[in-house]
N, C-alpha and C. Protein backbone atom coordinates (compact mmCIF):
# COMPACT_ATOMS: atom_id res chain seq x y z
N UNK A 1 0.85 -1.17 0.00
CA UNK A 1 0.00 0.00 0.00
C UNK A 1 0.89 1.23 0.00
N UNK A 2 0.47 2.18 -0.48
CA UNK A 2 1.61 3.51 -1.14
C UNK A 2 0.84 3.91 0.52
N UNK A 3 1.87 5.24 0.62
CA UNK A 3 1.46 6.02 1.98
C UNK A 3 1.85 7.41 1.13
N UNK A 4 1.06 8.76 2.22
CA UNK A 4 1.02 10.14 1.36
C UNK A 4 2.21 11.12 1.60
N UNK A 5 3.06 10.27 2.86
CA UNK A 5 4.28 10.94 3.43
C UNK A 5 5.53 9.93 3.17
N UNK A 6 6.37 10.42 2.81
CA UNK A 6 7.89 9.67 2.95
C UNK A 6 8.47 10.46 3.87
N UNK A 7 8.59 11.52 3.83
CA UNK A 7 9.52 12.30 5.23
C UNK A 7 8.50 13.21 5.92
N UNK A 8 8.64 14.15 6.93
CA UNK A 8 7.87 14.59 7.79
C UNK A 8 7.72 16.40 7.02
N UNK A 9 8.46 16.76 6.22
CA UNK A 9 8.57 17.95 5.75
C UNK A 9 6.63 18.30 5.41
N UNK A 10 6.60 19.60 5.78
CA UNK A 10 4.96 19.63 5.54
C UNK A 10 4.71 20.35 4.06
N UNK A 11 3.77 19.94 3.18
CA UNK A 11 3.29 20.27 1.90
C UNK A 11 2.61 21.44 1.85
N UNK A 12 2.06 21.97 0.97
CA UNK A 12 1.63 22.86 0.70
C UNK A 12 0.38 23.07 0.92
N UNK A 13 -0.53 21.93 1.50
CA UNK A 13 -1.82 22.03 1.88
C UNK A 13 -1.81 20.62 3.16
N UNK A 14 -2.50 20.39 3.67
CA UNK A 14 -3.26 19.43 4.17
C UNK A 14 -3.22 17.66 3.66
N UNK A 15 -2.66 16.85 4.13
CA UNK A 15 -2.33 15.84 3.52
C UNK A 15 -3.92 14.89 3.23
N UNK A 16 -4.89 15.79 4.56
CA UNK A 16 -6.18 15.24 4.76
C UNK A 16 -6.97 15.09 3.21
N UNK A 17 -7.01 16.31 2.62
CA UNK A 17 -7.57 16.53 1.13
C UNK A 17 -7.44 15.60 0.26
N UNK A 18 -6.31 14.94 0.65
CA UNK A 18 -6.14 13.31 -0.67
C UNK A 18 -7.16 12.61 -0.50
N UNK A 19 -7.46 11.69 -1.25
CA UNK A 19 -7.83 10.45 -1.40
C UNK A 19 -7.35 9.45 -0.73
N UNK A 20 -7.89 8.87 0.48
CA UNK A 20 -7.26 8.04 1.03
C UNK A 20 -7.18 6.06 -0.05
N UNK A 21 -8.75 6.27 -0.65
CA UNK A 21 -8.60 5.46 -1.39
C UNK A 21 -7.62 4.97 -2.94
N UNK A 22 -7.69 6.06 -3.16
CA UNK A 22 -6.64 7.02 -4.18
C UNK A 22 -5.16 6.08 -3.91
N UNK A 23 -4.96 7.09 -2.68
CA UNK A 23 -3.33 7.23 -2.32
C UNK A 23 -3.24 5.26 -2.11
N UNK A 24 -4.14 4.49 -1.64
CA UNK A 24 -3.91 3.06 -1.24
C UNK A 24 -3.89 2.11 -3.17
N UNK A 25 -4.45 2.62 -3.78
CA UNK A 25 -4.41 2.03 -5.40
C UNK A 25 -3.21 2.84 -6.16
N UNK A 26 -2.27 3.34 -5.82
CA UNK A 26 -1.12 3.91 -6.38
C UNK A 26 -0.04 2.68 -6.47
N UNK A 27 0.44 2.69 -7.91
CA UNK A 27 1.72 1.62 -7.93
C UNK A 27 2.45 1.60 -6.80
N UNK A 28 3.42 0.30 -6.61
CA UNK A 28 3.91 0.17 -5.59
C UNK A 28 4.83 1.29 -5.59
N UNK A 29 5.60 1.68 -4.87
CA UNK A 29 6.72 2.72 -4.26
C UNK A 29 6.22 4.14 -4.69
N UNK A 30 4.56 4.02 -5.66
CA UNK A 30 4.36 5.43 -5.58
C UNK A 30 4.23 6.18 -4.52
N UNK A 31 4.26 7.78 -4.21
CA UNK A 31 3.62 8.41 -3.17
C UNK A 31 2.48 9.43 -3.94
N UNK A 32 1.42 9.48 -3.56
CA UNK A 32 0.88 10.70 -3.58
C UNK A 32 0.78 11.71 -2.44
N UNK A 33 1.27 12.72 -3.01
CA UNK A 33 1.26 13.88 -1.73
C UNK A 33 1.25 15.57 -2.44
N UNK A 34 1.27 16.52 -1.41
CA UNK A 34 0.86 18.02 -1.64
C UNK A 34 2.55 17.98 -2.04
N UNK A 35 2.71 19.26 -2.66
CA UNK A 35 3.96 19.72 -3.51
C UNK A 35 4.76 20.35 -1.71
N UNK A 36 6.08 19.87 -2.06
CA UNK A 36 6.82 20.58 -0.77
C UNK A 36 8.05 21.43 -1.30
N UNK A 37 8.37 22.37 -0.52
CA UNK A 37 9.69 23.27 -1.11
C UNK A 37 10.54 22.25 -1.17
N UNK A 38 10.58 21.15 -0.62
CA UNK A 38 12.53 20.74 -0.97
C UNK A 38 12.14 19.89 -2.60
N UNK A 39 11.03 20.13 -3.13
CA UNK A 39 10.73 19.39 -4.28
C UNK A 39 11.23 19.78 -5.69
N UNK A 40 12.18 21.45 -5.31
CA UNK A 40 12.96 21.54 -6.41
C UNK A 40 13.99 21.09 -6.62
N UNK A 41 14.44 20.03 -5.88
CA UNK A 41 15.53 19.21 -6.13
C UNK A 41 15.34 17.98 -6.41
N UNK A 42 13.71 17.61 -6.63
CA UNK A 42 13.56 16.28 -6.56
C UNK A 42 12.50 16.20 -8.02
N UNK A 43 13.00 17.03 -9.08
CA UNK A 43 12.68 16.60 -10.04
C UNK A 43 11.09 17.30 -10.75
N UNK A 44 10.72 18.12 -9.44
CA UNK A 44 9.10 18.81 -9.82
C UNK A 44 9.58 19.36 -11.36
N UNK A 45 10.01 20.59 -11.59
CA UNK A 45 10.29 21.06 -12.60
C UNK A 45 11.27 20.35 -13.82
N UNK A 46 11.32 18.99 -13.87
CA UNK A 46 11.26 18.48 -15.05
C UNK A 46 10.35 17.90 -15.19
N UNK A 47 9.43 17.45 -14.55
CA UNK A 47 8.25 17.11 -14.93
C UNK A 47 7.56 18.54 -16.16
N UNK A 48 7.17 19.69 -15.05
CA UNK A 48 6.50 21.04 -15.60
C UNK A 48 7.25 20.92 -17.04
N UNK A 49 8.63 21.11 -17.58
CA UNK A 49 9.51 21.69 -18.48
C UNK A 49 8.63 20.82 -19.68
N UNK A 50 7.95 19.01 -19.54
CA UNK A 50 7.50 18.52 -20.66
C UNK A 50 6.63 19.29 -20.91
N UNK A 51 5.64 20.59 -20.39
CA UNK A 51 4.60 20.95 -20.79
C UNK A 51 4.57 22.21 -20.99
N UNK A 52 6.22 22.98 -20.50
CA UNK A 52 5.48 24.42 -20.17
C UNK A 52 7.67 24.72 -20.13
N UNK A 53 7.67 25.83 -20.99
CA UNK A 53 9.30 26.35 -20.94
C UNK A 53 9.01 27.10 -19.36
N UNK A 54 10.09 26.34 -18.67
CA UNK A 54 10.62 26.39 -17.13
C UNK A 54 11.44 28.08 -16.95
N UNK A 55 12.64 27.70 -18.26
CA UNK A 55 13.35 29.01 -17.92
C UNK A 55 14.12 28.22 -17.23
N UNK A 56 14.72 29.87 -16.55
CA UNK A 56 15.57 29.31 -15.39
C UNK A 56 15.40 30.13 -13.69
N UNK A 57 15.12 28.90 -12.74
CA UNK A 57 14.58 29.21 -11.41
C UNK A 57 15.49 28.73 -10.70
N UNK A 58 16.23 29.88 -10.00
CA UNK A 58 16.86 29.71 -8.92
C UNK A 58 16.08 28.77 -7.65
N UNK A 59 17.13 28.24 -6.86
CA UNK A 59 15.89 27.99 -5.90
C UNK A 59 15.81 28.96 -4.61
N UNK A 60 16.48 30.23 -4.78
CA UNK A 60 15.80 31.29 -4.15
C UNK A 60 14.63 31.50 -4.36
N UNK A 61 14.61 31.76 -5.60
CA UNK A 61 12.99 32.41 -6.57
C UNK A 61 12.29 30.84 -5.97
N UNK A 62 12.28 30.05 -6.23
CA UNK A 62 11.35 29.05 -5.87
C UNK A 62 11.08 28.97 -4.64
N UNK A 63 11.45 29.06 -3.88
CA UNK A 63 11.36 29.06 -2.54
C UNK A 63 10.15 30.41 -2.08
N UNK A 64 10.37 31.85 -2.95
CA UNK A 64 9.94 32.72 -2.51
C UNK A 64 8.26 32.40 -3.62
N UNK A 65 8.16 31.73 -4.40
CA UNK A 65 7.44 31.50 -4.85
C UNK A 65 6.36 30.56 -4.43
N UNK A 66 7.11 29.95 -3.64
CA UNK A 66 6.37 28.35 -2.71
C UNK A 66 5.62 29.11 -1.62
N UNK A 67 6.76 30.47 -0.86
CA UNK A 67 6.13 30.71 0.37
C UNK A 67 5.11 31.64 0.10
N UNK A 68 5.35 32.21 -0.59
CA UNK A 68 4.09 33.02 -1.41
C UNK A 68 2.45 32.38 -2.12
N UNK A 69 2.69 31.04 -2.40
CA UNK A 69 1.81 30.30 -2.45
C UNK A 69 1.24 29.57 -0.91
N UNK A 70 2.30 29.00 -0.23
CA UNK A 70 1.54 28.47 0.94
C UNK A 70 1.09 29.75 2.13
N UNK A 71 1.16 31.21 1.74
CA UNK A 71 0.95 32.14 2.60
C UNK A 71 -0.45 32.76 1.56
N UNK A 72 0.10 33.86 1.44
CA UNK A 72 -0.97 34.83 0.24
C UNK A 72 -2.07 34.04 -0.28
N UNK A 73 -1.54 32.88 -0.94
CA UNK A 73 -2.60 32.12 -2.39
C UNK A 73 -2.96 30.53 -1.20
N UNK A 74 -2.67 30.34 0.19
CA UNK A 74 -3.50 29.72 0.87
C UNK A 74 -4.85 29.50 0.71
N UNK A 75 -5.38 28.54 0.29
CA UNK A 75 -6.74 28.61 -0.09
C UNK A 75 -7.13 28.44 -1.66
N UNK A 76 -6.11 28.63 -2.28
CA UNK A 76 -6.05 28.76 -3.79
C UNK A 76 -5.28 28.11 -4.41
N UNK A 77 -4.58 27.47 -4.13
CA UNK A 77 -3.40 26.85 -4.76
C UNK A 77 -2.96 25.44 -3.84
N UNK A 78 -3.42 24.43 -4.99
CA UNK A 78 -3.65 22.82 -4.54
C UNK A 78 -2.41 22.16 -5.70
N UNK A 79 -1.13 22.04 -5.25
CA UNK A 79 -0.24 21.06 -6.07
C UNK A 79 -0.17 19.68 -5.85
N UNK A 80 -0.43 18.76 -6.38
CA UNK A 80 -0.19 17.27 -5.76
C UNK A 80 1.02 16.87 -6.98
N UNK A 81 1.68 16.17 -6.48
CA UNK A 81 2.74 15.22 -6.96
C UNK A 81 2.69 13.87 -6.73
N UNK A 82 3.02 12.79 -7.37
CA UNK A 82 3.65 11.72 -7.37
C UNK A 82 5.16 11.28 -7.08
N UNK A 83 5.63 10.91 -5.93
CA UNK A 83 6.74 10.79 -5.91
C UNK A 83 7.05 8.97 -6.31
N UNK A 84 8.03 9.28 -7.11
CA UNK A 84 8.49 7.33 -7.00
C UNK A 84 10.14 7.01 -6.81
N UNK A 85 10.56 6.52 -5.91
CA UNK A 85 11.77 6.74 -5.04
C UNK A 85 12.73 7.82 -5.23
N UNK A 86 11.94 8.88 -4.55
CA UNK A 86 12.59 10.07 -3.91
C UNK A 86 12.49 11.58 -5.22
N UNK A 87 11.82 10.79 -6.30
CA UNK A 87 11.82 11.97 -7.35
C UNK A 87 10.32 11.80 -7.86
N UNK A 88 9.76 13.43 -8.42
CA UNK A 88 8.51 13.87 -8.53
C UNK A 88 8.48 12.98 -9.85
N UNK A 89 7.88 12.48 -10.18
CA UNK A 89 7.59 11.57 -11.79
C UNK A 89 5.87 11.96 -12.38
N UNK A 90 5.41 12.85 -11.34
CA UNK A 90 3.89 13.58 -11.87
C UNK A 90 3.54 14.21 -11.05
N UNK A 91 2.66 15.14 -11.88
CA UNK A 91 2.28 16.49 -11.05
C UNK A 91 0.84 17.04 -11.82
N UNK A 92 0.25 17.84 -11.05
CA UNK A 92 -1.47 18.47 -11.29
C UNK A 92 -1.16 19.64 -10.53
N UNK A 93 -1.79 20.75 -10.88
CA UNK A 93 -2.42 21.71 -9.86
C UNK A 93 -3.94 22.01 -10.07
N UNK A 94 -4.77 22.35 -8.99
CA UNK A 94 -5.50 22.80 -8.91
C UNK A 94 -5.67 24.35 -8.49
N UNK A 95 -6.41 25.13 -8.99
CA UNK A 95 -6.35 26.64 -8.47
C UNK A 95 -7.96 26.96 -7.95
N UNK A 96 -8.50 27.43 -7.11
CA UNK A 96 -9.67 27.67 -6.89
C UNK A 96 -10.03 28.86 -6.81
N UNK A 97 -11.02 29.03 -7.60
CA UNK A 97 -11.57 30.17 -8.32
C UNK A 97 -12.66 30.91 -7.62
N UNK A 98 -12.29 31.81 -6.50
CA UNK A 98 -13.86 32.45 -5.97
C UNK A 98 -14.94 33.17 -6.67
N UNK A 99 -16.07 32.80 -6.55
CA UNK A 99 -16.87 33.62 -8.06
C UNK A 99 -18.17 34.28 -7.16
N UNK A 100 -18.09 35.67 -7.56
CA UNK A 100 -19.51 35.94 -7.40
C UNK A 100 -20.98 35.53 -7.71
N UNK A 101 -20.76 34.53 -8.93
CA UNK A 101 -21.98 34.17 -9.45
C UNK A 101 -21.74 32.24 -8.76
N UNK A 102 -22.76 31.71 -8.63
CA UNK A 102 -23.55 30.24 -8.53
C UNK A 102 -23.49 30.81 -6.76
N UNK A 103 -24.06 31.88 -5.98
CA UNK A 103 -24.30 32.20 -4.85
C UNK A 103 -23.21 32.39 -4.42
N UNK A 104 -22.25 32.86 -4.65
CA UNK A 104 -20.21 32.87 -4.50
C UNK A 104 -19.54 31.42 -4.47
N UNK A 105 -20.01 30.93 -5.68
CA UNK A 105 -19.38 29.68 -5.76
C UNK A 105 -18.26 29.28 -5.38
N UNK A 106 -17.94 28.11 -5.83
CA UNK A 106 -16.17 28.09 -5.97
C UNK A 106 -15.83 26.90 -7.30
N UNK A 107 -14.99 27.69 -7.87
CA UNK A 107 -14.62 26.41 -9.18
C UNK A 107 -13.48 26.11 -9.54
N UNK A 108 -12.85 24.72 -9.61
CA UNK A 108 -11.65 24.45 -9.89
C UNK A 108 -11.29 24.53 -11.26
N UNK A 109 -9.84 24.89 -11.57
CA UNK A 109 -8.75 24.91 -12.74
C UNK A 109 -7.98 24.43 -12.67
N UNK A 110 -7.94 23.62 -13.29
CA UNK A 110 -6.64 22.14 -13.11
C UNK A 110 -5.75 22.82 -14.43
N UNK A 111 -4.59 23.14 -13.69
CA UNK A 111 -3.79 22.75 -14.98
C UNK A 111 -2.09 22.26 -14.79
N UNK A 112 -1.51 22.26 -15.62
CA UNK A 112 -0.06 21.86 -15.63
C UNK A 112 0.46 20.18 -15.02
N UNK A 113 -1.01 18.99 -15.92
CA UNK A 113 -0.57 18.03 -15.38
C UNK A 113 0.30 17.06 -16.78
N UNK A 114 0.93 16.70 -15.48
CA UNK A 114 2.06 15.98 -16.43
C UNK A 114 2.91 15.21 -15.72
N UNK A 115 3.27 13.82 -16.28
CA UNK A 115 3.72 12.49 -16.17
C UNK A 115 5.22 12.61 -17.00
N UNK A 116 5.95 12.22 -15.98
CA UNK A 116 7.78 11.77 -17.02
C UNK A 116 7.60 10.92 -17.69
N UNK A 117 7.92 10.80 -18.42
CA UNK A 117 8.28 10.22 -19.83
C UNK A 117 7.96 8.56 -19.42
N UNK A 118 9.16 8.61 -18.84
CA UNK A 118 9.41 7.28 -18.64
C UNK A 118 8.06 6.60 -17.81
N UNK A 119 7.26 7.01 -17.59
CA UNK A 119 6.09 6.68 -16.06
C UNK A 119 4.88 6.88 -17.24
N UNK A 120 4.85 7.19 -17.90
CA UNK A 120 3.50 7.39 -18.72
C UNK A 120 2.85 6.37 -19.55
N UNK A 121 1.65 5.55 -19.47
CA UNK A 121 1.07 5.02 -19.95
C UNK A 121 0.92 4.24 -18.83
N UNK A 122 0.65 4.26 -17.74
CA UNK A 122 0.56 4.04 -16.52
C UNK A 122 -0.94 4.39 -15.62
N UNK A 123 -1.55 4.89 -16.01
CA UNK A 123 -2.34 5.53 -15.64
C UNK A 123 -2.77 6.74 -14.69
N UNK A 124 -1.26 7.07 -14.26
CA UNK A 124 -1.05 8.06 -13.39
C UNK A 124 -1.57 9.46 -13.57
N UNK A 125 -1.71 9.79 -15.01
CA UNK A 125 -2.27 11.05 -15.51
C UNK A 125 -3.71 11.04 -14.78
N UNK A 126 -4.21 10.04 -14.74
CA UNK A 126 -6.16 9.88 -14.53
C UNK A 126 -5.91 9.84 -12.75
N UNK A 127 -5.08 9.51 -12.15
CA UNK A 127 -5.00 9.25 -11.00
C UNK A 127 -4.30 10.87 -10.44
N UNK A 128 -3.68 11.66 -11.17
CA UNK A 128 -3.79 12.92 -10.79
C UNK A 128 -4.90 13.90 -10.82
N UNK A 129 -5.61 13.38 -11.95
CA UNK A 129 -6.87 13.98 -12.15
C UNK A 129 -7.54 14.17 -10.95
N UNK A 130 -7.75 12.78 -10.70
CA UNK A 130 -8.71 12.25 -9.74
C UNK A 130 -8.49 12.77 -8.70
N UNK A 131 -7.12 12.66 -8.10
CA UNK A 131 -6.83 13.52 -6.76
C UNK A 131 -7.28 15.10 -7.05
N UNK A 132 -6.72 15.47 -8.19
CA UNK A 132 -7.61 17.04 -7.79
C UNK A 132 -9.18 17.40 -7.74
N UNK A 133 -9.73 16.28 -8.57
CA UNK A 133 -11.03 16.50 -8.42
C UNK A 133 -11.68 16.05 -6.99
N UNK A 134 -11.10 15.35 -6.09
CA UNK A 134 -11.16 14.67 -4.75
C UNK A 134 -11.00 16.29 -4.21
N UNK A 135 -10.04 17.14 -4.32
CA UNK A 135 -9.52 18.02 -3.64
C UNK A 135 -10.79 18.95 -3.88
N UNK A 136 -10.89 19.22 -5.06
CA UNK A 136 -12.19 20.04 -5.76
C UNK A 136 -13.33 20.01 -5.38
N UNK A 137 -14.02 18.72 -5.00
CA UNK A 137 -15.30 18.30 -4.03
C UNK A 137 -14.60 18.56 -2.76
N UNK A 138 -14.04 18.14 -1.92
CA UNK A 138 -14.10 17.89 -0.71
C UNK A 138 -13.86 19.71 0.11
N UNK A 139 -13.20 20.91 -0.98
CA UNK A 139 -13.41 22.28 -0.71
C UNK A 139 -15.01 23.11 -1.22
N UNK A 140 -15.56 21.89 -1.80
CA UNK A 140 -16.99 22.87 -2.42
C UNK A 140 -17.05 22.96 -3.16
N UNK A 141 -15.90 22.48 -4.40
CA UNK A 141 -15.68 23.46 -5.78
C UNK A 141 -17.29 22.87 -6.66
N UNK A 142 -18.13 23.78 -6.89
CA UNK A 142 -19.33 23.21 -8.22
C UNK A 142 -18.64 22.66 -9.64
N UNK A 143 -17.87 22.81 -10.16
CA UNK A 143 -17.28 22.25 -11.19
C UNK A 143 -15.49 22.23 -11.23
N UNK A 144 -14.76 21.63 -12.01
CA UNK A 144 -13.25 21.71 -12.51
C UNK A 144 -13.02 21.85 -13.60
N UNK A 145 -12.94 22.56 -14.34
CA UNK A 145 -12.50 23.21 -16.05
C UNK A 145 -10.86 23.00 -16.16
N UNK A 146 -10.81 22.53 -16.99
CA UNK A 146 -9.18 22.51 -18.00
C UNK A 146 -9.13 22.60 -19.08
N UNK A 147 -7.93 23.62 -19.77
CA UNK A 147 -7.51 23.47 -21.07
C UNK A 147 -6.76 22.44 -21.66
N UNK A 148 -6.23 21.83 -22.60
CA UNK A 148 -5.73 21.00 -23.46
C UNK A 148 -5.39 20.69 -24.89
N UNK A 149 -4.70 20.34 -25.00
CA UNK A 149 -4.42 20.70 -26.80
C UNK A 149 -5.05 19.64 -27.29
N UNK A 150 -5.40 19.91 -28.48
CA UNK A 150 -6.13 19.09 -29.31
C UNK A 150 -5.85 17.30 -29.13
N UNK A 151 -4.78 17.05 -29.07
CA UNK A 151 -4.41 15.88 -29.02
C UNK A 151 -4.32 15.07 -28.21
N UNK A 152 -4.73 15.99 -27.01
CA UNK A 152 -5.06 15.41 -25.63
C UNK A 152 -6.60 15.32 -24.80
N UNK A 153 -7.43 15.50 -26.24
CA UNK A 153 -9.30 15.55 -25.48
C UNK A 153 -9.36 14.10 -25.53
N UNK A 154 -8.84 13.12 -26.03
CA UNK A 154 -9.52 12.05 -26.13
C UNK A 154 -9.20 11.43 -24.46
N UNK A 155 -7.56 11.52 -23.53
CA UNK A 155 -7.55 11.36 -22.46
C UNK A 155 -8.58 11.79 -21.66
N UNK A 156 -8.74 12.87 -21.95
CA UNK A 156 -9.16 14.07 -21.06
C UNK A 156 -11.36 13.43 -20.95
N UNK A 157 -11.46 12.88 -22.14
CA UNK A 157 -12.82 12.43 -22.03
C UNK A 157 -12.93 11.66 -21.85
N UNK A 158 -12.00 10.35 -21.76
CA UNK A 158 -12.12 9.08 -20.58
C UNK A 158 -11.27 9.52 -19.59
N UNK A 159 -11.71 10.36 -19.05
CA UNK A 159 -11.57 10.46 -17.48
C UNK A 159 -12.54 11.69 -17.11
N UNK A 160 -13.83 11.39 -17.81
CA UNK A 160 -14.76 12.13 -17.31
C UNK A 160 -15.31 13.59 -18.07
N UNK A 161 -14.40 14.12 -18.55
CA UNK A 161 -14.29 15.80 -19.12
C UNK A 161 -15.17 15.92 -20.35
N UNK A 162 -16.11 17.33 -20.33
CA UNK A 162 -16.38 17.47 -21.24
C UNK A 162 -15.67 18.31 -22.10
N UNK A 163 -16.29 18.28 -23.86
CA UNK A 163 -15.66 19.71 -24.24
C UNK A 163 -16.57 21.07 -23.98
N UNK A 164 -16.30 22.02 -23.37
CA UNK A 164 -17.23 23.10 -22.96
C UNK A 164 -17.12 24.66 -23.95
N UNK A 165 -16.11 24.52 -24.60
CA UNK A 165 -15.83 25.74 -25.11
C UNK A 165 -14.56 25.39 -25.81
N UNK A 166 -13.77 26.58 -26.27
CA UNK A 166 -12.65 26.50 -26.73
C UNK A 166 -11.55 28.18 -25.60
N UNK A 167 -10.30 27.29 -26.00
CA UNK A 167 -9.48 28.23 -24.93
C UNK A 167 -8.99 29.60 -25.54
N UNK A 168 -9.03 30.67 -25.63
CA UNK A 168 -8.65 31.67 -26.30
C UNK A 168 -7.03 32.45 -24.82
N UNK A 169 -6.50 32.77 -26.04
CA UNK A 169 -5.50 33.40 -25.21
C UNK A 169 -5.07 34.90 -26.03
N UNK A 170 -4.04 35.77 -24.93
CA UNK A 170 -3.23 36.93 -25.36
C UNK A 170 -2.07 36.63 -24.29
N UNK A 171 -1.14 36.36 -25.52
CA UNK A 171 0.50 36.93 -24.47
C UNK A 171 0.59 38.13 -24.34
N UNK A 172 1.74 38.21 -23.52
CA UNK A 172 2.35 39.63 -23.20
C UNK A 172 4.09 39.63 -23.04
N UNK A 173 4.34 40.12 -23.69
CA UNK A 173 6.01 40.07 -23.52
C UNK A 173 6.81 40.12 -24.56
N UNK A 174 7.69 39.43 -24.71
CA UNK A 174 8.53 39.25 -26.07
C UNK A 174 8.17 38.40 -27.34
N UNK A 175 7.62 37.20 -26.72
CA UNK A 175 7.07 36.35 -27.68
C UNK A 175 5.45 36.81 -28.34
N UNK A 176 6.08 36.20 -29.72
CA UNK A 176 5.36 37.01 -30.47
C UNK A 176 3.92 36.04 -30.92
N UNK A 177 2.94 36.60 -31.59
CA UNK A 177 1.39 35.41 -31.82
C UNK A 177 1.65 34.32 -32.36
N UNK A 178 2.76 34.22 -33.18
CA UNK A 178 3.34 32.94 -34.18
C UNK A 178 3.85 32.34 -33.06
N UNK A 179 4.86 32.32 -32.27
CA UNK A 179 5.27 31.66 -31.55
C UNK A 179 4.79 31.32 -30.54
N UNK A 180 3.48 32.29 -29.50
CA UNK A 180 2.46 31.55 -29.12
C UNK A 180 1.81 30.77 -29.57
N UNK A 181 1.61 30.75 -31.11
CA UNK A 181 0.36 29.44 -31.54
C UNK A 181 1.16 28.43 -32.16
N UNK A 182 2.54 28.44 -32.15
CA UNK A 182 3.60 27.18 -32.34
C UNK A 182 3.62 26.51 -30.85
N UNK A 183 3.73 26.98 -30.17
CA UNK A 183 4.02 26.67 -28.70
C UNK A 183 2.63 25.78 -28.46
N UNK A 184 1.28 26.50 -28.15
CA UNK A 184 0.43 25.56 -27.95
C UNK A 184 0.19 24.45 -29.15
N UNK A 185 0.64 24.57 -30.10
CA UNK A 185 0.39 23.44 -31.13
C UNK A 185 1.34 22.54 -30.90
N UNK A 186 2.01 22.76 -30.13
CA UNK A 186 3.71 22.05 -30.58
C UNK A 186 3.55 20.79 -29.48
């Protein structure tokens, strides 16, 4: 049976919010657990880099970025990881969305999930899902919305998802509309 802690370091939320059933059907030596600061050494951000240009993050900046999430964005910001001996091999976030409208609802945004290379076809992608949507009910959230590239609705609808719309975007910065719409195509 997988367990949600390997060391005592505390995560970024509440270990309670998992899936206890979840965390017990995880491959052997998996962990599921909340994202922790010492996790920039353990591989979080090569996971992110398959989905999303990383750059480059000190782990000052990460650190001030973590505490800024488990302080300020408390309440808003749900990372779960997969650890499999001692390195992150998958990751989800959830963000929760306070809304004035459905009586001040609350609605989840899953995004930035992603499985290493080597770990994929595993089913771990659906089993991150699942933990955030576990996380998503068990705070109130009325629904969970995600974007995805074309080539990824067919996952995304066996494991529940509808298509609801389409994602529109605007950068800001250096990169230019061509290279935004290479990037999400790519």
């Amino acid at each position: 049976m997988a367990s949600t802690s390997a060391i005592s370091e505390d995560g970024l939320f509440r270990d309670s919010l998992l899936s206890s059933t979840l965390t017990a059907s995880l491959p052997p030596s998996c962990i599921l657990r909340p994202l922790r600061k010492s996790d920039y050494a353990s591989g979080f951000l090569d996971c992110i880099q398959l989905i999303s240009d990383v750059g480059s993050i000190t782990e000052k900046a990460w650190n001030e970025r973590y505490d800024w999430m488990a302080t300020k964005g408390e309440g808003t910001y749900y990372v779960v990881v997969i650890e499999y001996q001692g390195r992150v091999i998958g990751t989800g976030r959830l963000i929760v969305e306070r809304k004035f409208g459905r009586s001040l609802g609350l609605a989840g945004l899953i995004k930035d999930v992603a499985i290493a290379t080597d770990h994929q076809g595993k089913d771990l992608g659906r089993m991150i899902l699942e933990a955030l949507r576990h996380i998503a009910v068990e705070l109130g959230c009325y629904k969970c919305i995600l974007n995805c590239k074309p080539q990824n609705v067919g996952f995304y609808t066996k494991c529940g998802y509808e298509n609801s719309g389409f994602e529109m975007a605007l950068y800001f910065g250096e990169r230019t509309a061509a290279e935004s719409a290479n990037k999400q195509n790519s």
